[in-house]
Protein backbone atom coordinates (compact mmCIF):
# COMPACT_ATOMS: atom_id res chain seq x y z
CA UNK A 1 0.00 0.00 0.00
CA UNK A 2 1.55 3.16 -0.92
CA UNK A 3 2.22 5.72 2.30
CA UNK A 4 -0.78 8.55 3.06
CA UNK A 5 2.22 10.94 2.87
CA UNK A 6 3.23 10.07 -1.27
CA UNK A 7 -0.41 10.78 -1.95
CA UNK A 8 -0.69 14.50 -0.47
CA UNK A 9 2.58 14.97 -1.58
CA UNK A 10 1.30 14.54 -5.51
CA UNK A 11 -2.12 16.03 -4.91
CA UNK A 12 0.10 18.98 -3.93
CA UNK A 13 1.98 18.90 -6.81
CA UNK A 14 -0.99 18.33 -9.23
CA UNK A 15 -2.49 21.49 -7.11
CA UNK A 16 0.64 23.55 -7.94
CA UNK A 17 0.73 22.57 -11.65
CA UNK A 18 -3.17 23.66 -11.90
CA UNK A 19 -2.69 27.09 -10.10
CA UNK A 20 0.63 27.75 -12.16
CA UNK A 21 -1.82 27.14 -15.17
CA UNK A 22 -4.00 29.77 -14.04
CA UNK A 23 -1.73 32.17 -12.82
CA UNK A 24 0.77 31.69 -16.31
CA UNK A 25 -2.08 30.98 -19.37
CA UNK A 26 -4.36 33.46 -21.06
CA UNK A 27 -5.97 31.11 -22.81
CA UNK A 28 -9.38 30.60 -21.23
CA UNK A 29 -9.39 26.23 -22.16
CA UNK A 30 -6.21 25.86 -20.55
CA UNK A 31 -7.48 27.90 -17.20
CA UNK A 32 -10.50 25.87 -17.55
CA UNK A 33 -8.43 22.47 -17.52
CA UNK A 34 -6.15 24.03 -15.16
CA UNK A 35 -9.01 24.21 -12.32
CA UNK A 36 -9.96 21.22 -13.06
CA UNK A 37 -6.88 19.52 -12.26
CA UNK A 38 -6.90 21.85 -8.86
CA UNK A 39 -10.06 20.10 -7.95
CA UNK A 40 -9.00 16.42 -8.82
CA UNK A 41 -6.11 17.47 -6.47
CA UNK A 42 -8.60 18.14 -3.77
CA UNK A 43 -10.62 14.98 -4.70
CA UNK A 44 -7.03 12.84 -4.77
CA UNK A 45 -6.73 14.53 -1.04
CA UNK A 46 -9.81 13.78 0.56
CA UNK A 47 -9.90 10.08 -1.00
CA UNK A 48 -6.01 9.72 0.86
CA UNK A 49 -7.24 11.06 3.74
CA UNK A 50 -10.73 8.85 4.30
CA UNK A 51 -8.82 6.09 3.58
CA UNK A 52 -6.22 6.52 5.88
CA UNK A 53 -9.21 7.56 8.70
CA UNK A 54 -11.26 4.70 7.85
CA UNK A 55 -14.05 6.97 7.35
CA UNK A 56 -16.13 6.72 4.30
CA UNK A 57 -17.37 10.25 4.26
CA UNK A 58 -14.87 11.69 2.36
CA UNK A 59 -15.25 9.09 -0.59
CA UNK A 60 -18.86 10.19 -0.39
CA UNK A 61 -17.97 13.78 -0.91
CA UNK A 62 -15.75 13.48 -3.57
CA UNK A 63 -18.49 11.18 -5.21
CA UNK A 64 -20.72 14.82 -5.12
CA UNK A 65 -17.48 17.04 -5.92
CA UNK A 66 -17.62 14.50 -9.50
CA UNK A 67 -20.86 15.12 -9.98
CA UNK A 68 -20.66 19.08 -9.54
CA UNK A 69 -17.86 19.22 -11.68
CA UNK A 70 -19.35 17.33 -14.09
CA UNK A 71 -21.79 20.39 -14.38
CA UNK A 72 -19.35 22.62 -14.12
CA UNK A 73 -17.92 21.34 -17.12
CA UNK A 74 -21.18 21.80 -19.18
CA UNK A 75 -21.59 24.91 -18.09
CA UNK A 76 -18.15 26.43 -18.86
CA UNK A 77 -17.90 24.76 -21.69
CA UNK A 78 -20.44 26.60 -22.90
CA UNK A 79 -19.68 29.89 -21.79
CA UNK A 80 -16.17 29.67 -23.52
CA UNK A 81 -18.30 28.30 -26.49
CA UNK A 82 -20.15 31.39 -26.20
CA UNK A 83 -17.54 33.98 -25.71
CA UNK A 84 -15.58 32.18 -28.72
CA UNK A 85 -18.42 33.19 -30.84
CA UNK A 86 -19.07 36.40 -29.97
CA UNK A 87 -15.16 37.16 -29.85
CA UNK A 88 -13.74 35.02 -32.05
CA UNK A 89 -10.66 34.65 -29.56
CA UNK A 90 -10.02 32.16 -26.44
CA UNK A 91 -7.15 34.90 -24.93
CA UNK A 92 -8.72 36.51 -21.86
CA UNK A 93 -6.93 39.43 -22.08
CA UNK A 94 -8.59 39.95 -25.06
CA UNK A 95 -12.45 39.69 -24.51
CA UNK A 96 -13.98 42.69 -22.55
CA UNK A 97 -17.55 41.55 -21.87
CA UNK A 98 -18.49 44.15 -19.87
CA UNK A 99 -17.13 47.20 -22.26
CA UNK A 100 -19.82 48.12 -24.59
């Protein structure tokens, strides 16, 4: 069984990769992909952490943190769907939605 402490350890590097991604990229899919991978962190986390507890409530939660994501997915999806319309661009610095 691999140690509690190799698991944080990469769901803390996964988490740094994801917020470097947001921090470095304009491009609004890889932000997108980037929190993502900051919330599988998280999920990775609490999965290490409920097993090593022997408590089952924080598989359950990441079971609901799947399914949220799942519709946050959709949903931006569809916003950077709409915004590539509109814009014709997926760089952030370059849409200005709320300048007329």
């Amino acid at each position: 069984m691999i140690p509690t402490t190799y698991i944080l350890l990469l769901s803390a590097i996964i988490f740094t990769i994801g917020a470097v991604g947001v921090l470095a990229r304009r491009n609004a899919l890889i932000i997108f992909m980037s929190i993502e991978m900051m919330l599988n962190s998280v999920n990775l986390t609490l999965v290490a952490l409920a097993n090593q507890w022997g408590n089952l409530t924080g598989q359950v939660f990441v079971f609901i943190v799947i399914a949220v994501a799942a519709v946050e997915v959709a949903v931006g999806l569809a916003i950077i769907m709409a915004i590539v319309r509109h814009k014709d661009t997926t760089n952030i610095d370059e849409v200005h939605l709320l300048k007329g």
